[in-house]
C-alpha atoms as a PDB file:
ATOM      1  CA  UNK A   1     -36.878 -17.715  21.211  1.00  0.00           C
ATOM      2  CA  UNK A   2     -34.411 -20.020  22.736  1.00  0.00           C
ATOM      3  CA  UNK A   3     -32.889 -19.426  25.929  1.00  0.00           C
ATOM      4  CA  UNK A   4     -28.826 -19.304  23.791  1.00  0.00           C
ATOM      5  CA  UNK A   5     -30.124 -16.663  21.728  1.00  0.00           C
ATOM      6  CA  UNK A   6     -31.225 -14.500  23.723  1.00  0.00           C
ATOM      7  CA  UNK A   7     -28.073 -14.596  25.992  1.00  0.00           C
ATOM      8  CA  UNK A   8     -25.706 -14.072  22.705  1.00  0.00           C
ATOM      9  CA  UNK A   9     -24.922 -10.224  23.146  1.00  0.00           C
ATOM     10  CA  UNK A  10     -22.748  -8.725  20.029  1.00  0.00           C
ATOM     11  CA  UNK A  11     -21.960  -5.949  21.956  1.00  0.00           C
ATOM     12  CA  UNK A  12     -19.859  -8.683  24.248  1.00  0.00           C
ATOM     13  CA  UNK A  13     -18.071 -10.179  21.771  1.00  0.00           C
ATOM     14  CA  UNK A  14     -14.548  -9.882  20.686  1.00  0.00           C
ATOM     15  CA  UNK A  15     -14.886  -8.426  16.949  1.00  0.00           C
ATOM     16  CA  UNK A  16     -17.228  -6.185  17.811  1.00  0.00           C
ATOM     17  CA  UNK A  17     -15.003  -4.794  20.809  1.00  0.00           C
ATOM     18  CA  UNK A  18     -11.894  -5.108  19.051  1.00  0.00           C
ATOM     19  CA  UNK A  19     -13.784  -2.820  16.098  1.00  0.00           C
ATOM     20  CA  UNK A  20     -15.403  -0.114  18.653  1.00  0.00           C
ATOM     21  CA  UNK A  21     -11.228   0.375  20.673  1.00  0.00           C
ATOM     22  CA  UNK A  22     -10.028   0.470  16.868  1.00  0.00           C
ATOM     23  CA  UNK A  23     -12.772   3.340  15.711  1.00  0.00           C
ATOM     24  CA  UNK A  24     -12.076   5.121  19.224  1.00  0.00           C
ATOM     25  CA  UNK A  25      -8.007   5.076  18.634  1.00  0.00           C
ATOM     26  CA  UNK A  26      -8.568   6.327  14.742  1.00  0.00           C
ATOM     27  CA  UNK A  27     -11.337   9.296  16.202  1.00  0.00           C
ATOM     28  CA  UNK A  28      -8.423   9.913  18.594  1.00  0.00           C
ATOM     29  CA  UNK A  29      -6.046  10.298  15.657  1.00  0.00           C
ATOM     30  CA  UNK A  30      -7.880  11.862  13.244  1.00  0.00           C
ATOM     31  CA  UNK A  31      -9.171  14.886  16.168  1.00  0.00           C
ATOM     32  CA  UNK A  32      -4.860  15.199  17.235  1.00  0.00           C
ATOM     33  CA  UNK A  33      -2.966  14.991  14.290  1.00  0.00           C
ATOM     34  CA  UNK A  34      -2.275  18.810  13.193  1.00  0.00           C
ATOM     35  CA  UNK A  35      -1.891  16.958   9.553  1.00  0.00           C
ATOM     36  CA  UNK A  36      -5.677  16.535   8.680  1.00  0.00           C
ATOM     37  CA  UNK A  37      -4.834  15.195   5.201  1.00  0.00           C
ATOM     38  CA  UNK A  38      -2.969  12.462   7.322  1.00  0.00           C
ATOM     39  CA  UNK A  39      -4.845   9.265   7.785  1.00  0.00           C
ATOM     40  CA  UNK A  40      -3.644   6.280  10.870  1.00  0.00           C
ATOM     41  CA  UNK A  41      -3.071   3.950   7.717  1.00  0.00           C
ATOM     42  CA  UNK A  42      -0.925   6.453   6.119  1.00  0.00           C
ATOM     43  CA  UNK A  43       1.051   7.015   9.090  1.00  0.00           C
ATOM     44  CA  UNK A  44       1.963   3.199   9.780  1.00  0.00           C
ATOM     45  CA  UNK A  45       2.624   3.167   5.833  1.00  0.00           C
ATOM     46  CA  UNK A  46       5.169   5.925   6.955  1.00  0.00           C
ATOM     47  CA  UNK A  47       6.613   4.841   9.605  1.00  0.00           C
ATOM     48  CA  UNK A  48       6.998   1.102   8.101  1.00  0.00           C
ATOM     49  CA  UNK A  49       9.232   2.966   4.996  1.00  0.00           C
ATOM     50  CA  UNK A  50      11.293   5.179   7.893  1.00  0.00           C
ATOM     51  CA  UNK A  51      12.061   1.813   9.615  1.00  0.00           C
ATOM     52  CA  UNK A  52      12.499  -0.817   6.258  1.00  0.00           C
ATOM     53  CA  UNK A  53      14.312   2.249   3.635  1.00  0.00           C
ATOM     54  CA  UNK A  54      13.384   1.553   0.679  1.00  0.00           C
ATOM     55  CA  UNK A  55      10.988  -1.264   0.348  1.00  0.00           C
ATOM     56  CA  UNK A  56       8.523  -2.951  -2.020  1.00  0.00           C
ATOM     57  CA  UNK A  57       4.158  -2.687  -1.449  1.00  0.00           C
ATOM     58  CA  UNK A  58       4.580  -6.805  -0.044  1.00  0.00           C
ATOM     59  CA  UNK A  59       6.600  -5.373   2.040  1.00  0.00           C
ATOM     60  CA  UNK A  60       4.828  -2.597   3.280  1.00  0.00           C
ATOM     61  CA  UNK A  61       1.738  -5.341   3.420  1.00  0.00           C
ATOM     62  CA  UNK A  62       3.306  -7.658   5.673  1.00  0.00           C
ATOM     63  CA  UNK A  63       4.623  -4.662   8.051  1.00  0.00           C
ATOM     64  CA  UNK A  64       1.076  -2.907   8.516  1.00  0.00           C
ATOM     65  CA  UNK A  65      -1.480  -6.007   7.724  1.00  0.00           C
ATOM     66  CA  UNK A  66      -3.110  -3.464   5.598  1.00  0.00           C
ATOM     67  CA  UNK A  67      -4.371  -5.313   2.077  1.00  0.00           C
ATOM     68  CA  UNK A  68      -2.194  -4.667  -0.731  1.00  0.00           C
ATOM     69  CA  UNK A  69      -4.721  -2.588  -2.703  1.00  0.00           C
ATOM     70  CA  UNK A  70      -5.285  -0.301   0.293  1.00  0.00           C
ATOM     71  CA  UNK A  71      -1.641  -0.148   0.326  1.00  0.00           C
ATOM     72  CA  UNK A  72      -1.107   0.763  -3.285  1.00  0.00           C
ATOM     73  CA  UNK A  73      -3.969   3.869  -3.008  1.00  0.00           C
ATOM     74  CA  UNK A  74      -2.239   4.682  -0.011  1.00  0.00           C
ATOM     75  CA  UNK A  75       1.021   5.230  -1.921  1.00  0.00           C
ATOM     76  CA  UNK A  76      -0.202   6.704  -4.697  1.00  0.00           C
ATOM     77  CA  UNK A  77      -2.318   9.271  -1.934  1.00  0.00           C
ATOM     78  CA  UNK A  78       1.286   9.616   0.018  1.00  0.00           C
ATOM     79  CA  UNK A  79       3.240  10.029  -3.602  1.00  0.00           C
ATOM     80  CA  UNK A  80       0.676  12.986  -4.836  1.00  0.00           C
ATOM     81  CA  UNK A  81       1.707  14.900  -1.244  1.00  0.00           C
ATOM     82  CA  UNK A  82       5.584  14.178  -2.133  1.00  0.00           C
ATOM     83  CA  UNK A  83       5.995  12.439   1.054  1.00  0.00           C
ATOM     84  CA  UNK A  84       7.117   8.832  -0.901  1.00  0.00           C
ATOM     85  CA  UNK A  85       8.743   8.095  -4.222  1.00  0.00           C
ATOM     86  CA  UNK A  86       7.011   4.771  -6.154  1.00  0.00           C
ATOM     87  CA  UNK A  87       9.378   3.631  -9.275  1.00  0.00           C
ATOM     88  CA  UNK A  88       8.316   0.646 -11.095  1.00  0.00           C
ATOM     89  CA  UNK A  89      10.624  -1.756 -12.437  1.00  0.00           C
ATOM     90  CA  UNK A  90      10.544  -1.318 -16.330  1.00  0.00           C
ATOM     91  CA  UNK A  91       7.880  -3.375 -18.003  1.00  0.00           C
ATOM     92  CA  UNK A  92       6.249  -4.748 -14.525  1.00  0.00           C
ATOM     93  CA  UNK A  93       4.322  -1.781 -13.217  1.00  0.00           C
ATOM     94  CA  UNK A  94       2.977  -4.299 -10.321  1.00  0.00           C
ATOM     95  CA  UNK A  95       7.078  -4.257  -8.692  1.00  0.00           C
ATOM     96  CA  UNK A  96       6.663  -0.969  -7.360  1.00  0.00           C
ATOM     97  CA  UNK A  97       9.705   0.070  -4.989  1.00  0.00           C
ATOM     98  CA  UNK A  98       8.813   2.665  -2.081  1.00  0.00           C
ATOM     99  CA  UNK A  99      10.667   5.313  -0.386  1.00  0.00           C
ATOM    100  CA  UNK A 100      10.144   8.360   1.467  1.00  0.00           C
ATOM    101  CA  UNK A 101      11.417  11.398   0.653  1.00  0.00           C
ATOM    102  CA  UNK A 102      12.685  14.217   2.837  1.00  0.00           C
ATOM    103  CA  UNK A 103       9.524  15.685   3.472  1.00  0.00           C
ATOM    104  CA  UNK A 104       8.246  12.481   4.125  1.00  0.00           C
ATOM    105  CA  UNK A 105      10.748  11.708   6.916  1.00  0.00           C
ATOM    106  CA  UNK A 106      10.362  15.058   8.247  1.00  0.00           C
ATOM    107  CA  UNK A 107       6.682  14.578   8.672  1.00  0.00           C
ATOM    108  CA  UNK A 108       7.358  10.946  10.316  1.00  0.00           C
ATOM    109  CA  UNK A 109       9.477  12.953  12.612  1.00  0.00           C
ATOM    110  CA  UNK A 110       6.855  15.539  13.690  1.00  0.00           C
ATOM    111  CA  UNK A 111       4.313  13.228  14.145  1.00  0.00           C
ATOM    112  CA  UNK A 112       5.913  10.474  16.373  1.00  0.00           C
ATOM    113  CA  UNK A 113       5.295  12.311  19.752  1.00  0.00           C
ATOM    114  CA  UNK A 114       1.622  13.028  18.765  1.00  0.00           C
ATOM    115  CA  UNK A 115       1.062   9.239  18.027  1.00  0.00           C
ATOM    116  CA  UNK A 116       2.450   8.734  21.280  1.00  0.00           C
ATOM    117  CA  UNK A 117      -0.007  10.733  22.933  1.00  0.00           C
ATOM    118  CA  UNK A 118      -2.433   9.288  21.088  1.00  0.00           C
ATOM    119  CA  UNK A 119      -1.675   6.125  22.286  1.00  0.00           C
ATOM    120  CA  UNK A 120      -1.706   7.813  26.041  1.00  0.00           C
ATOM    121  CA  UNK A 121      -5.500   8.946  25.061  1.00  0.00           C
ATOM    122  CA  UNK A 122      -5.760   5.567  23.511  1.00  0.00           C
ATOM    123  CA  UNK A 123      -5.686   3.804  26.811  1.00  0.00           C
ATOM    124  CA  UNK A 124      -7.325   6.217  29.121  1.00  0.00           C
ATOM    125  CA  UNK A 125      -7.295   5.234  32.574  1.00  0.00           C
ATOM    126  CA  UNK A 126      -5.772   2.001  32.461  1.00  0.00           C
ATOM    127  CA  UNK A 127      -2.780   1.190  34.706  1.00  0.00           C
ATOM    128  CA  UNK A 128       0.662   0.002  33.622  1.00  0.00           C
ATOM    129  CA  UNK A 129      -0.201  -3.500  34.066  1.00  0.00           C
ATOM    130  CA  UNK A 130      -3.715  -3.186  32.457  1.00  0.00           C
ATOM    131  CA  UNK A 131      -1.795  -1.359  29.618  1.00  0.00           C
ATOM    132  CA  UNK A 132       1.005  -4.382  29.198  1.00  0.00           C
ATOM    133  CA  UNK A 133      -2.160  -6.573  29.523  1.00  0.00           C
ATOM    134  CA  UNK A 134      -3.927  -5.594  26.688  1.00  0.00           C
ATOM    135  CA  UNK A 135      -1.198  -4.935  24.767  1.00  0.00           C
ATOM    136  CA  UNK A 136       0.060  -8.662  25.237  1.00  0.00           C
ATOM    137  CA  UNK A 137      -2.903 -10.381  24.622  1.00  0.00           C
ATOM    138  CA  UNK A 138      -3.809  -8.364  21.212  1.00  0.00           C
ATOM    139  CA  UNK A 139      -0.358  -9.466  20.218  1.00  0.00           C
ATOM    140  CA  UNK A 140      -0.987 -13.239  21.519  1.00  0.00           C
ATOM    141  CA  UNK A 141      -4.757 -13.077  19.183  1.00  0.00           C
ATOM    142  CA  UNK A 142      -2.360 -11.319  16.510  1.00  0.00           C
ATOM    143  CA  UNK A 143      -0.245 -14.101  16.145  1.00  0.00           C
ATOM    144  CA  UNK A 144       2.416 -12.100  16.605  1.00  0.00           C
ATOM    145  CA  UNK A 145       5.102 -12.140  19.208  1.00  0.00           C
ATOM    146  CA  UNK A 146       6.057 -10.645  22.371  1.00  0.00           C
ATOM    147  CA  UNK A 147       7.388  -7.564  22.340  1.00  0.00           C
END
């Protein structure tokens, strides 16, 4: 065995790390959130339809980088509850407009200060500055920018 392949260590690099703080945060979620019907993908879904209104699933796509298909049985999950409303536009089934409803909002509402102690648990013992440095840097690797 070559001396490179036996320094090459998954558990050191980046996707694997990234994956391990992402199924830590969801654990987090799913063991706080008093909704246990209430997935972290629905709640972004949420949150993106209280911020946008109304909006269509491309929408809702772009907002949560969630793949449109997830996206879609995530509405139709949401729609059964009678937290969102989906209306297609006659004759194109695929131009589906989203909304939430009352019940929707109201559970947006509720769950906002959980999320944000979830976040809190999230991040454990980092400091302020480890905190603003990790949350940077994901956005940098995101592509996305500063907040």
């Amino acid at each position: 065995m070559s001396p490179a392949a036996t320094e090459y260590r998954f558990t050191d690099q980046i996707g694997h790390l990234l994956r391990r703080a992402y199924q830590r945060h969801v654990a987090i979620f799913q063991e706080t959130v008093p909704d246990t019907q209430l997935t972290a993908a629905q709640f972004v879904v949420l949150c993106t339809l209280r911020d946008e209104g109304s909006c269509r699933v491309p929408r809702i796509v772009e907002a949560t980088a969630i793949d449109e298909a997830s996206v879609r049985g995530i509405v139709e999950r949401l729609k059964w509850r009678g937290l969102v409303t989906a209306t297609h536009e006659p004759g194109d089934a695929r131009r589906t407009e989203v909304a939430l409803t009352p019940a929707g909002r109201s559970l947006v509402e509720q769950t906002v200060p959980i999320a944000e102690q979830i976040s809190e648990l999230t991040f454990g013992t980092l400091t302020a500055d480890e905190r603003a440095t990790v949350v940077g840097l994901l956005r940098k690797l995101a592509g996305m920018a500063p907040s």
